[in-house]
C-alpha atoms as a PDB file:
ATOM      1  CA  UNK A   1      69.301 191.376 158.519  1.00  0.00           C
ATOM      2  CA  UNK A   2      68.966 192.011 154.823  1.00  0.00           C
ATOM      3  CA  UNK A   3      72.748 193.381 154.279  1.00  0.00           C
ATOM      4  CA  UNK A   4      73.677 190.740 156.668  1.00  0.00           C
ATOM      5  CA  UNK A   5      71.943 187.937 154.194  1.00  0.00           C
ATOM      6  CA  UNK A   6      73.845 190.065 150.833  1.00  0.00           C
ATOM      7  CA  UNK A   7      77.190 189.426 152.601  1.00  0.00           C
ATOM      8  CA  UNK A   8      76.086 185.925 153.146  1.00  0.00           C
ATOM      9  CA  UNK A   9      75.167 185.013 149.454  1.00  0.00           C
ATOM     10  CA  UNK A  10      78.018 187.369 148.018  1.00  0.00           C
ATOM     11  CA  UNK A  11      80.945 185.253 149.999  1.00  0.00           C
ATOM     12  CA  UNK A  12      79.212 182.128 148.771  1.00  0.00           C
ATOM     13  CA  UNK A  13      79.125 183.381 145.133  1.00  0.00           C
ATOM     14  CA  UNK A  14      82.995 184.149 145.499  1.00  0.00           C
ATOM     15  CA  UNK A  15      83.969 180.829 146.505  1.00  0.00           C
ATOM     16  CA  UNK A  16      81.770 178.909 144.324  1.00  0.00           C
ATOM     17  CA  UNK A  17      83.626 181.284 141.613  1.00  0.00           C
ATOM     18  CA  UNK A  18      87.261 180.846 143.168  1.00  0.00           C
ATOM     19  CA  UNK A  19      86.063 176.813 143.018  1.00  0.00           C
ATOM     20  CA  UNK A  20      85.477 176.655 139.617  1.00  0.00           C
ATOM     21  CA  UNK A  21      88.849 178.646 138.333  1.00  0.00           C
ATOM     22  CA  UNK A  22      90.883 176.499 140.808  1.00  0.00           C
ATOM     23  CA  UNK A  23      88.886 173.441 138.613  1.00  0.00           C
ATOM     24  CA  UNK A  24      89.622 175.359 134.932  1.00  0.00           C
ATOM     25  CA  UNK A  25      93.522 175.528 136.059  1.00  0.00           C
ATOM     26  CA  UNK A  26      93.605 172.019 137.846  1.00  0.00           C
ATOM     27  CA  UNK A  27      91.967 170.590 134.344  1.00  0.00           C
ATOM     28  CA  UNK A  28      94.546 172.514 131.973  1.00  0.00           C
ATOM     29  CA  UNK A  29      91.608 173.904 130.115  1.00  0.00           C
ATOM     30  CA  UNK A  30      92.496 176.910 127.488  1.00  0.00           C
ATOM     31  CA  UNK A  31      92.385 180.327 129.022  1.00  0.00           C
ATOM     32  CA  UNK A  32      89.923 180.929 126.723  1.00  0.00           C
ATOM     33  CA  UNK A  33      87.958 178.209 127.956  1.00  0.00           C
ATOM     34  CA  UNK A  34      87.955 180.263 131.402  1.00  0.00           C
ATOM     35  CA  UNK A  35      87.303 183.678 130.025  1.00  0.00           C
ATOM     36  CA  UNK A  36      84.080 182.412 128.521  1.00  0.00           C
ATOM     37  CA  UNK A  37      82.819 180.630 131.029  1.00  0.00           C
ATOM     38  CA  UNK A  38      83.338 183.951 132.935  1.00  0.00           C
ATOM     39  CA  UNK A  39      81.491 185.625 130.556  1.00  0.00           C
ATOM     40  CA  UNK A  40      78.759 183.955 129.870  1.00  0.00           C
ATOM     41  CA  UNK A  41      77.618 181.851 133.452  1.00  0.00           C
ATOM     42  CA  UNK A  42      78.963 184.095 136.019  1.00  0.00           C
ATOM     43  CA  UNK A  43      79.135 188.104 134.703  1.00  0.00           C
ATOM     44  CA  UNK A  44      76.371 187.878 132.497  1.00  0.00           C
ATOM     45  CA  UNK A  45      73.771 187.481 134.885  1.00  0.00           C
ATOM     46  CA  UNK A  46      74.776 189.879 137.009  1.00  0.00           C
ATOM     47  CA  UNK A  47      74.375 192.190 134.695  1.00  0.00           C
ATOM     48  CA  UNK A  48      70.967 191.283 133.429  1.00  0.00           C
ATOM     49  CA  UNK A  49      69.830 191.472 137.148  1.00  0.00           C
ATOM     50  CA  UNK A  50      71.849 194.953 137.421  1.00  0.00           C
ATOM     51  CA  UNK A  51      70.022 196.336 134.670  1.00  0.00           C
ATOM     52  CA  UNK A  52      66.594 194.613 135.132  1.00  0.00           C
ATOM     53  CA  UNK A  53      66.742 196.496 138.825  1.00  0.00           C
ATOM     54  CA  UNK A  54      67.704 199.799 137.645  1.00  0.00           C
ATOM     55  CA  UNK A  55      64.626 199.994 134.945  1.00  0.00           C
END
């Protein structure tokens, strides 16, 4: 039940992030634009949780 729920969440996260490119290129924002927002509001905290769980 617990992997089933991970799967669950994971292919929402993917389309909320396929979602927001398909917005970025729609809007003709700057590439840059896109690899920030990458950065900092979806990788980032991933990351944080990654390391928070492995301490």
């Amino acid at each position: 039940m617990l992997y089933t729920g991970l799967v669950v969440i994971s292919i929402f996260y993917l389309v909320s992030l396929a979602r927001g490119i398909k917005i970025f290129l729609r809007k003709h924002f700057s590439i840059s634009y896109l690899i920030l927002y990458l950065c900092t509001l979806e990788f980032l905290p991933l990351l944080l949780v990654y390391n928070i769980l492995l301490i």
